[in-house]
Protein backbone atom coordinates (compact mmCIF):
# COMPACT_ATOMS: atom_id res chain seq x y z
CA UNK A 1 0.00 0.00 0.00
CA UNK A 2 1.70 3.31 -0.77
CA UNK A 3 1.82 6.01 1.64
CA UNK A 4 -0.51 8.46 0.40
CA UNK A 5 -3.13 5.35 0.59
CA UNK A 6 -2.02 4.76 4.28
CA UNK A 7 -2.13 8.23 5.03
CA UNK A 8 -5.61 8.66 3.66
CA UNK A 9 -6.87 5.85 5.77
CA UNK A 10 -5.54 6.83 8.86
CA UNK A 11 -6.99 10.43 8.60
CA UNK A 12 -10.33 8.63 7.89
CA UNK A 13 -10.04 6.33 10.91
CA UNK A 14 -9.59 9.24 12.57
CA UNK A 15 -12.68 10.54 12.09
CA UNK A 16 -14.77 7.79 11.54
CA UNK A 17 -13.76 5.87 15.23
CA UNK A 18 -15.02 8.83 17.39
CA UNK A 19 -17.81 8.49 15.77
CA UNK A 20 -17.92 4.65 16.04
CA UNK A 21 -16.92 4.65 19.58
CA UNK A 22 -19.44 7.58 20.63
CA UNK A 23 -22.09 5.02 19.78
CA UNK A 24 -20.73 1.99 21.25
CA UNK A 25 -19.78 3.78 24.42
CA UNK A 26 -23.31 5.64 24.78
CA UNK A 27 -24.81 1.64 24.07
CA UNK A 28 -22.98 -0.34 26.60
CA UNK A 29 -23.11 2.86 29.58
CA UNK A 30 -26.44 2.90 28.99
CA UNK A 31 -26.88 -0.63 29.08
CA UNK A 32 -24.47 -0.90 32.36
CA UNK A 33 -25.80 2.68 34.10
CA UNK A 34 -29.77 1.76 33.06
CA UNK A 35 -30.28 -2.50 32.69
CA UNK A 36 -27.71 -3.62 34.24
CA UNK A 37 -27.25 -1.23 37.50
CA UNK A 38 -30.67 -0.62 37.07
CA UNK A 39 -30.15 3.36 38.11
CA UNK A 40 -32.80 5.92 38.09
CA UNK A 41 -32.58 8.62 35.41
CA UNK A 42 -32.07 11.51 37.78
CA UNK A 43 -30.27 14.76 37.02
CA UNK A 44 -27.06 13.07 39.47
CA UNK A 45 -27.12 9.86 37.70
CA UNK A 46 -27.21 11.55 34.30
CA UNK A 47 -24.45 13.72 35.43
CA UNK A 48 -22.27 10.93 36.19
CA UNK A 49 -23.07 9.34 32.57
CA UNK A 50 -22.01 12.01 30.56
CA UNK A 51 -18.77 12.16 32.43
CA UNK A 52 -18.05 8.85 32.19
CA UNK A 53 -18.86 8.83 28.52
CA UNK A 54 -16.95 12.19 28.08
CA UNK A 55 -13.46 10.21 29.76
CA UNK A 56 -13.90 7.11 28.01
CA UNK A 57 -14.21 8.82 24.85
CA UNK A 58 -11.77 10.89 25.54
CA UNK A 59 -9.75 7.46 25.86
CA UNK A 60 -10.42 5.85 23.38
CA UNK A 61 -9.83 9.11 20.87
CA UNK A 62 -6.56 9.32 22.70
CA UNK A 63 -5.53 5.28 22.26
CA UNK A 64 -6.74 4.94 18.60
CA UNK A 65 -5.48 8.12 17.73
CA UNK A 66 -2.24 7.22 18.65
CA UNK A 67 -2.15 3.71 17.60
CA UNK A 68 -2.81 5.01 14.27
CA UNK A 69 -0.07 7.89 14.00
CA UNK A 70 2.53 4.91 15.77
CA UNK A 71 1.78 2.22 13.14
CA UNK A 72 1.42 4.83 10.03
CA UNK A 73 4.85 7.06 11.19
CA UNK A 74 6.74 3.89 11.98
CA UNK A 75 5.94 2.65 8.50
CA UNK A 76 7.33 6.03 7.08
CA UNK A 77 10.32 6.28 9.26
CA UNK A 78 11.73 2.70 9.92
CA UNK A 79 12.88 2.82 5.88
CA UNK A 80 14.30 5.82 6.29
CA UNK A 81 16.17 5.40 9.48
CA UNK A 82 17.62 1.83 7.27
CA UNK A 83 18.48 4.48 3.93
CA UNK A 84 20.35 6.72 6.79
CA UNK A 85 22.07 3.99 8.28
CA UNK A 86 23.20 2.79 4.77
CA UNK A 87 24.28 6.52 3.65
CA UNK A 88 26.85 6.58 6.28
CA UNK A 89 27.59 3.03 6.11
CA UNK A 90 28.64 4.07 2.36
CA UNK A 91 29.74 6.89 3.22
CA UNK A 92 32.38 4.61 5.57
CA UNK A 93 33.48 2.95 2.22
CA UNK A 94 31.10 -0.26 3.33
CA UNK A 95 29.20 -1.12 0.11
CA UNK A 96 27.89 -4.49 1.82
CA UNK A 97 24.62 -3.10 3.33
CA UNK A 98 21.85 -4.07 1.77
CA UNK A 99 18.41 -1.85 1.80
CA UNK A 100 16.74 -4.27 -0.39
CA UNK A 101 12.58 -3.50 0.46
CA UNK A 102 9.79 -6.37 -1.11
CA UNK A 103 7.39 -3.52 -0.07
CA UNK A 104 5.36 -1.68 -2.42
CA UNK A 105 5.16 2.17 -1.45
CA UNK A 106 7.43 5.22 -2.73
CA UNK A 107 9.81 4.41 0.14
CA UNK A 108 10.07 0.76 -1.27
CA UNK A 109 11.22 2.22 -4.80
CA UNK A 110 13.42 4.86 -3.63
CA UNK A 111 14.87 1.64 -1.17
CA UNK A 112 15.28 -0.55 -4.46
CA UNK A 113 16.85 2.42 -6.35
CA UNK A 114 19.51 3.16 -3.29
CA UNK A 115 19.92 -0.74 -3.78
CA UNK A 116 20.54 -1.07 -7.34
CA UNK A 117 23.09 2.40 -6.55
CA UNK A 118 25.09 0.55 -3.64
CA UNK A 119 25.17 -2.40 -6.14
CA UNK A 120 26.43 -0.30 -8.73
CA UNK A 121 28.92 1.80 -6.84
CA UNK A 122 30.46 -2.18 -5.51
CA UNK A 123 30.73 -3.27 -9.14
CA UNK A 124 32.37 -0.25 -9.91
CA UNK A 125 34.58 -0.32 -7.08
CA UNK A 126 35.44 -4.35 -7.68
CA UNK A 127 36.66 -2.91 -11.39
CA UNK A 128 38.51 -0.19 -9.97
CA UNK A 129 40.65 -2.32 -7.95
CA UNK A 130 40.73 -4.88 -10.77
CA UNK A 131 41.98 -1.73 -12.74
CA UNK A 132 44.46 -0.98 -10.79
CA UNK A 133 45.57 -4.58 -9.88
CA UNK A 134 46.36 -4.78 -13.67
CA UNK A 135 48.07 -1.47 -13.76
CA UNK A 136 50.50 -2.36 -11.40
CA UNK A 137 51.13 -6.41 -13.66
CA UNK A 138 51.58 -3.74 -16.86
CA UNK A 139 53.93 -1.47 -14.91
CA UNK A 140 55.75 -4.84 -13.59
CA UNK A 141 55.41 -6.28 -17.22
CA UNK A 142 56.66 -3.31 -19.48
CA UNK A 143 59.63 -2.93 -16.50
CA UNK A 144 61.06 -6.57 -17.54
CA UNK A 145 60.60 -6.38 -21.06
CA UNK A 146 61.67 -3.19 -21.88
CA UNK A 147 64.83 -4.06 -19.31
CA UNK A 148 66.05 -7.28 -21.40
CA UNK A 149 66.46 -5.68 -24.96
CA UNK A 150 67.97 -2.24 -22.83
CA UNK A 151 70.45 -4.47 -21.02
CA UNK A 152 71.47 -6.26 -24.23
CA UNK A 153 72.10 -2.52 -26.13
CA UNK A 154 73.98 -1.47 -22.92
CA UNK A 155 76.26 -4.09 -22.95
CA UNK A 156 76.57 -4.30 -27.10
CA UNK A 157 76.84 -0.26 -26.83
CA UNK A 158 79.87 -0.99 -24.36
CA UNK A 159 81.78 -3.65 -26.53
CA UNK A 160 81.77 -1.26 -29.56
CA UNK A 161 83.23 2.03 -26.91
CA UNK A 162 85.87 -0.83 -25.46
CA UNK A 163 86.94 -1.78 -28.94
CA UNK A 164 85.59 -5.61 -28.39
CA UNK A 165 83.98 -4.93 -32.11
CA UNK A 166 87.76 -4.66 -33.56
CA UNK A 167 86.53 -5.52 -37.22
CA UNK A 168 83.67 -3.98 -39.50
CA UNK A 169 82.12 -7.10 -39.97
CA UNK A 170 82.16 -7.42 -36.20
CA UNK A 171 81.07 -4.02 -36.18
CA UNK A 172 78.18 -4.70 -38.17
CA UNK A 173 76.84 -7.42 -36.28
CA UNK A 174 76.95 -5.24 -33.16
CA UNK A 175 74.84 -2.58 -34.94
CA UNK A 176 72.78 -5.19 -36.39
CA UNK A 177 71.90 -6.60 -32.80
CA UNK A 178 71.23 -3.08 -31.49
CA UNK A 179 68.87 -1.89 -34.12
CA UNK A 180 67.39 -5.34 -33.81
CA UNK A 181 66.97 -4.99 -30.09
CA UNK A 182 65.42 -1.15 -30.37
CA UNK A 183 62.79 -2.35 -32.93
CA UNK A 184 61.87 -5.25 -30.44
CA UNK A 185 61.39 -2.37 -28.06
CA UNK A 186 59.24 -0.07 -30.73
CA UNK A 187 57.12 -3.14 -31.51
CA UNK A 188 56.33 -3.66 -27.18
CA UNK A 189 55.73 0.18 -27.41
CA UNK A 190 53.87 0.10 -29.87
CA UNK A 191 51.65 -2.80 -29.09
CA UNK A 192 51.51 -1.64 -25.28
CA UNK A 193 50.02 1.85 -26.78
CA UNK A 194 47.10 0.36 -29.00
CA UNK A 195 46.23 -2.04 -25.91
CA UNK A 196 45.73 0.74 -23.70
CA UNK A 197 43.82 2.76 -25.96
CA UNK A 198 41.65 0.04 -26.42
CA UNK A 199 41.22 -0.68 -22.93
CA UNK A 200 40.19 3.16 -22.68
CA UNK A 201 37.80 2.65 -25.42
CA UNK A 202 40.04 5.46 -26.96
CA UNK A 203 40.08 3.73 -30.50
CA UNK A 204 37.68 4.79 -33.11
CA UNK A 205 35.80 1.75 -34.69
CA UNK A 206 34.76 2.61 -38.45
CA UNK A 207 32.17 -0.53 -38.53
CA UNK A 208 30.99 -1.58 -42.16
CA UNK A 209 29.37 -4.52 -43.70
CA UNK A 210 32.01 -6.70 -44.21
CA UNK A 211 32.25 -10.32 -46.16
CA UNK A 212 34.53 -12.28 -44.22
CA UNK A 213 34.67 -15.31 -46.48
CA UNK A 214 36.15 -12.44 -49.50
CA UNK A 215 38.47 -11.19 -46.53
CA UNK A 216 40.06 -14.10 -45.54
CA UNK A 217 40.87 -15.17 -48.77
CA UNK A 218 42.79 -12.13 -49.53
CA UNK A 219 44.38 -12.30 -46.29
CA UNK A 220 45.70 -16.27 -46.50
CA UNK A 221 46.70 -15.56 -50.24
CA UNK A 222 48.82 -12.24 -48.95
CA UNK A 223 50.42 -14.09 -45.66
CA UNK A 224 51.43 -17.27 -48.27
CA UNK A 225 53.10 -14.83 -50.35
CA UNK A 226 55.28 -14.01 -47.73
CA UNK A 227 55.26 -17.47 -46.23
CA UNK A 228 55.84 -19.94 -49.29
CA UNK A 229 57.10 -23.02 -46.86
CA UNK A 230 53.77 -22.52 -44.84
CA UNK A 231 50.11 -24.36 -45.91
CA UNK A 232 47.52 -23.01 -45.54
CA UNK A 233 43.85 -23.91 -46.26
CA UNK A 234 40.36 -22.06 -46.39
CA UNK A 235 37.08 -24.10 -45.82
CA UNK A 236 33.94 -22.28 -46.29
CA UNK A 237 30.43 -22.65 -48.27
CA UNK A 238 30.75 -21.00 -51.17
CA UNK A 239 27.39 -20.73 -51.62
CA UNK A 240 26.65 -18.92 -48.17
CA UNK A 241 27.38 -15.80 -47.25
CA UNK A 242 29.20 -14.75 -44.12
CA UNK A 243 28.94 -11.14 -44.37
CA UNK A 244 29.14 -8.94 -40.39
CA UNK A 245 29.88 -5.64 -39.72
CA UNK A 246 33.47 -5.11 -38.54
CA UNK A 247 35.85 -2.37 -38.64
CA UNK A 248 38.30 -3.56 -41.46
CA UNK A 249 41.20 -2.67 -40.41
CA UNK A 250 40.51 -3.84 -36.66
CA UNK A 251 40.16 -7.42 -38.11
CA UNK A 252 42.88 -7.51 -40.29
CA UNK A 253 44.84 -6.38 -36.93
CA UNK A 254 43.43 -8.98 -34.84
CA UNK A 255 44.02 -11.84 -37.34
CA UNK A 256 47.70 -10.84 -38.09
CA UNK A 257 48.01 -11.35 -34.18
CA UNK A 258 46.37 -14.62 -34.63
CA UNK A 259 49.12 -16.02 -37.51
CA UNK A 260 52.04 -14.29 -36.19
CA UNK A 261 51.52 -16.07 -32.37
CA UNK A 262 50.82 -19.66 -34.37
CA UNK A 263 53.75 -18.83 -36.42
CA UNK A 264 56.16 -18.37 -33.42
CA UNK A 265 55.11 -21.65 -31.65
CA UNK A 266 54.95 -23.82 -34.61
CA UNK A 267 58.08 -26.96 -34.10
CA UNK A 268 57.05 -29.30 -36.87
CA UNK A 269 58.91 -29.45 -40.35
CA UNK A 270 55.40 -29.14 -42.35
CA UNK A 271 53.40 -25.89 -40.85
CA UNK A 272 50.07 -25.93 -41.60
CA UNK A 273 47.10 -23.10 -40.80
CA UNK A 274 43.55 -24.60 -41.38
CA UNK A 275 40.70 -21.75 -41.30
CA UNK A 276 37.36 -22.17 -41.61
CA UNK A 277 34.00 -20.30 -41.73
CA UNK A 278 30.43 -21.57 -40.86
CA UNK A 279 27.27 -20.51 -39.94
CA UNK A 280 25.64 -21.33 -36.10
CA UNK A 281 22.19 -19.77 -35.99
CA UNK A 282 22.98 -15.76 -36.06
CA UNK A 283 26.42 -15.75 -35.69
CA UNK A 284 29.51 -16.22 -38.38
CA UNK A 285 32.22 -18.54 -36.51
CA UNK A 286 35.51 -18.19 -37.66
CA UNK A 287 38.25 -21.39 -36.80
CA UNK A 288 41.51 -20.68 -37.11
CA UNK A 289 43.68 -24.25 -36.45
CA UNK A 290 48.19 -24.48 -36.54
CA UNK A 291 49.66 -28.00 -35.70
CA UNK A 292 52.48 -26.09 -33.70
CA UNK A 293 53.56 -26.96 -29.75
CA UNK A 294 49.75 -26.37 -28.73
CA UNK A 295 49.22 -25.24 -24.60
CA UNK A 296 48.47 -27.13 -21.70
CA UNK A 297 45.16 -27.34 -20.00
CA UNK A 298 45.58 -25.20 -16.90
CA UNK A 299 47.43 -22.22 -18.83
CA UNK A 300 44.66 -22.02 -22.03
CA UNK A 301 42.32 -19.85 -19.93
CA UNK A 302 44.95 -17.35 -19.39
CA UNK A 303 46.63 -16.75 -22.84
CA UNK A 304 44.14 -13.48 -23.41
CA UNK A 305 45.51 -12.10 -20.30
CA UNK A 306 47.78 -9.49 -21.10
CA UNK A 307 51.31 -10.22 -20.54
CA UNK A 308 50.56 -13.84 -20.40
CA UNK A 309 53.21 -16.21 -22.06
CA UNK A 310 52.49 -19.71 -21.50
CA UNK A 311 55.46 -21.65 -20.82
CA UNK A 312 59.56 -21.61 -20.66
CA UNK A 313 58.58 -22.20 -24.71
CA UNK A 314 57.08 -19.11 -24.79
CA UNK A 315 58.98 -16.77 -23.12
CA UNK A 316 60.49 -13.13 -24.62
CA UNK A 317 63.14 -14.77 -26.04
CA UNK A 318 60.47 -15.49 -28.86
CA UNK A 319 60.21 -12.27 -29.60
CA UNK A 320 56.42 -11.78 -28.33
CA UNK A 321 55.27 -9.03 -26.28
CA UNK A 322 52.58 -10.69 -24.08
CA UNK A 323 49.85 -8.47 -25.74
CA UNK A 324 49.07 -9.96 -28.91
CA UNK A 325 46.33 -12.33 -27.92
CA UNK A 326 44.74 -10.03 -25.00
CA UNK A 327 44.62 -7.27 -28.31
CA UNK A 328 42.47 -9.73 -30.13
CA UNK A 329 40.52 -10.16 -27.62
CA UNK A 330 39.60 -6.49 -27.11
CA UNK A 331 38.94 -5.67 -30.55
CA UNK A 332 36.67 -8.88 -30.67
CA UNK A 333 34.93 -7.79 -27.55
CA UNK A 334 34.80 -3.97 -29.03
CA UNK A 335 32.54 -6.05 -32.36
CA UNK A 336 30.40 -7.24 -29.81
CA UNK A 337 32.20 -11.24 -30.38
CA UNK A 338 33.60 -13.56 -28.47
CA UNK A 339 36.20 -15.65 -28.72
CA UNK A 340 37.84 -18.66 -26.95
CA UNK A 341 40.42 -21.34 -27.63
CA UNK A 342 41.00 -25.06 -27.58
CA UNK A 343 44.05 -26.63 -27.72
CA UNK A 344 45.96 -30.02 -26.90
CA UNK A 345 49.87 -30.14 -26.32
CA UNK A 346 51.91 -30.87 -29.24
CA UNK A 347 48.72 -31.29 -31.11
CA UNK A 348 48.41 -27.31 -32.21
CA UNK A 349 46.08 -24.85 -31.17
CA UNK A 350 42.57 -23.68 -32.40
CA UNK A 351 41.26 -19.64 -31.65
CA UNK A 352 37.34 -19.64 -32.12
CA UNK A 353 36.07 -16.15 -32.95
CA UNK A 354 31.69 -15.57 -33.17
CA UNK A 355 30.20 -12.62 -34.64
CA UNK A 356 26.68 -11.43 -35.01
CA UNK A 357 25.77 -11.82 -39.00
CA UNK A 358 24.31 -9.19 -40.88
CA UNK A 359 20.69 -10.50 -41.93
């Protein structure tokens, strides 16, 4: 019952049991002064009625009256004393106390809004310190891979000013090393940059319709150009469609990410890349399959985590900056995808990617 409705009927009560208990009380008097006491009506007797009405009237006005205003107050206040208590509980930095009302009145809603608030401001909080928990792995992360390739140019840097590099061809492969060992730091810059401007949700998305069947095949027959001793095979329906909107460019990103991680893992003589396209319901699913080392059960779920290398196999030494994969991932999430992997160890690796489909 909302309040207006309560406050309504107590105002009525509050007129109506007076008049209610004028009657009653005037009934059973006069049945008590009259039948059962069997007084005479004289001018004393009648006297002593009407006061007796008068105080028990009086009495009852008083104990209705204030029944009413207790139940009906208590009903307004008791919520808001809880939203009070919560307000400085909050205020406290405790985002545990519920005000959670099954009621149905105003105070009930504005109860269930503070609710779905504290609820917010928690989940906000819980991603805040996840945030930050992350901030301080990246700051930890970029610290020991930027240190490696700076060490290496140090010490390179010091051979040539010592004269260890006493021949040009010498020479050159200490230059070599260094310029190799700066672009290795440009490409972890580089990568580190895009990842945080995608977790900012900094990164304009120029969404299109896009046939990823057409896409892929220009993509495969571009990396084999490049990689001759790699096979690679495309398995679609040629008579379906697979057609989603995507930012072009985004893809083409995340998919580079995708070869270039099964290219660095793959150990077998013959390296092979199966991909393949079908439809499930509304979505497009993309496969992507390598027969390289593959990764072991209790590191898969972590190899979208940024900074994440899997094994002693797959360590900087390889090259890798720990982003590529968690990059995929956000600009899969940012198409409104998902993506996941399956893998067995020695046995290769397969990255499933979903998106909606363009009706």
């Amino acid at each position: 019952m909302s309040i207006q409705k309560r406050l309504i009927l107590s105002n009525i009560g509050m007129i109506i049991l007076p008049i209610l208990s004028l009657f009653v009380i005037e009934i059973v008097l006069g049945f008590i002064f009259f039948v059962f006491l069997n007084r005479e009506t004289d001018s004393r007797t009648i006297e002593l009625f009407s006061g007796l009405r008068f105080f028990t009237l009086l009495l009852v006005l008083i104990v209705t009256n204030g029944l009413l205003t207790y139940f009906v107050s208590r009903s307004i206040l008791k919520p808001i004393q809880k939203l009070s208590q919560a307000t400085e509980r909050i205020k406290q930095g405790d985002l545990d106390y519920s005000v959670y009302s099954n009621k149905k009145d105003e105070l009930a809603k504005l109860s269930n809004n503070f609710e779905e608030m504290r609820i917010s401001l928690k989940e906000a909080r819980t991603l805040q310190d996840k945030y930050e928990e992350n901030r301080q792995e990246l700051i930890a992360s970029i610290s020991h891979d930027l240190k490696t390739p700076i060490t290496s140019i140090k010490g390179y840097i010091q051979g040539i000013h010592d004269g260890v590099a006493n021949s040009p061809e010498k020479l050159s492969r200490y230059l070599s090393t260094i310029y190799q060992k700066a672009e290795q730091m440009d490409g972890l810059i580089d990568e580190l940059f895009l990842y945080s401007k995608l977790d900012l949700a900094q990164v304009p998305f120029d969404f299109e319709p896009l046939d990823l069947h057409a896409f892929l095949r220009d993509f495969l027959g571009e990396l084999t150009f490049y990689q001759d001793d790699l096979e690679v095979e495309l398995n679609a329906n040629q008579n379906e469609q697979y057609l989603i909107y995507a930012d072009r460019d985004k893809i083409y990103r995340a998919i580079t990410n995708i070869m270039q991680n099964s290219l660095k893992y793959m150990n077998k003589k013959d390296q092979k890349i199966d991909v393949s396209l079908q439809s499930v319901k509304d979505h497009v699913e993309m496969v992507i399959r390598d027969n390289g080392l593959g990764i072991a059960p209790d590191e898969l779920p972590f190899i979208f985590n940024s900074f994440y290398r899997a094994d002693s196999s797959r360590n900087s030494s390889t090259g890798g900056s720990g982003l590529g994969l968690s990059i995929v991932k956000k600009i899969v999430d940012a198409h409104g995808g998902t993506i996941w992997a399956e893998s067995k160890e020695k046995n290769g690796t397969s990255i499933y990617i979903r998106f909606k489909k363009v009706r």
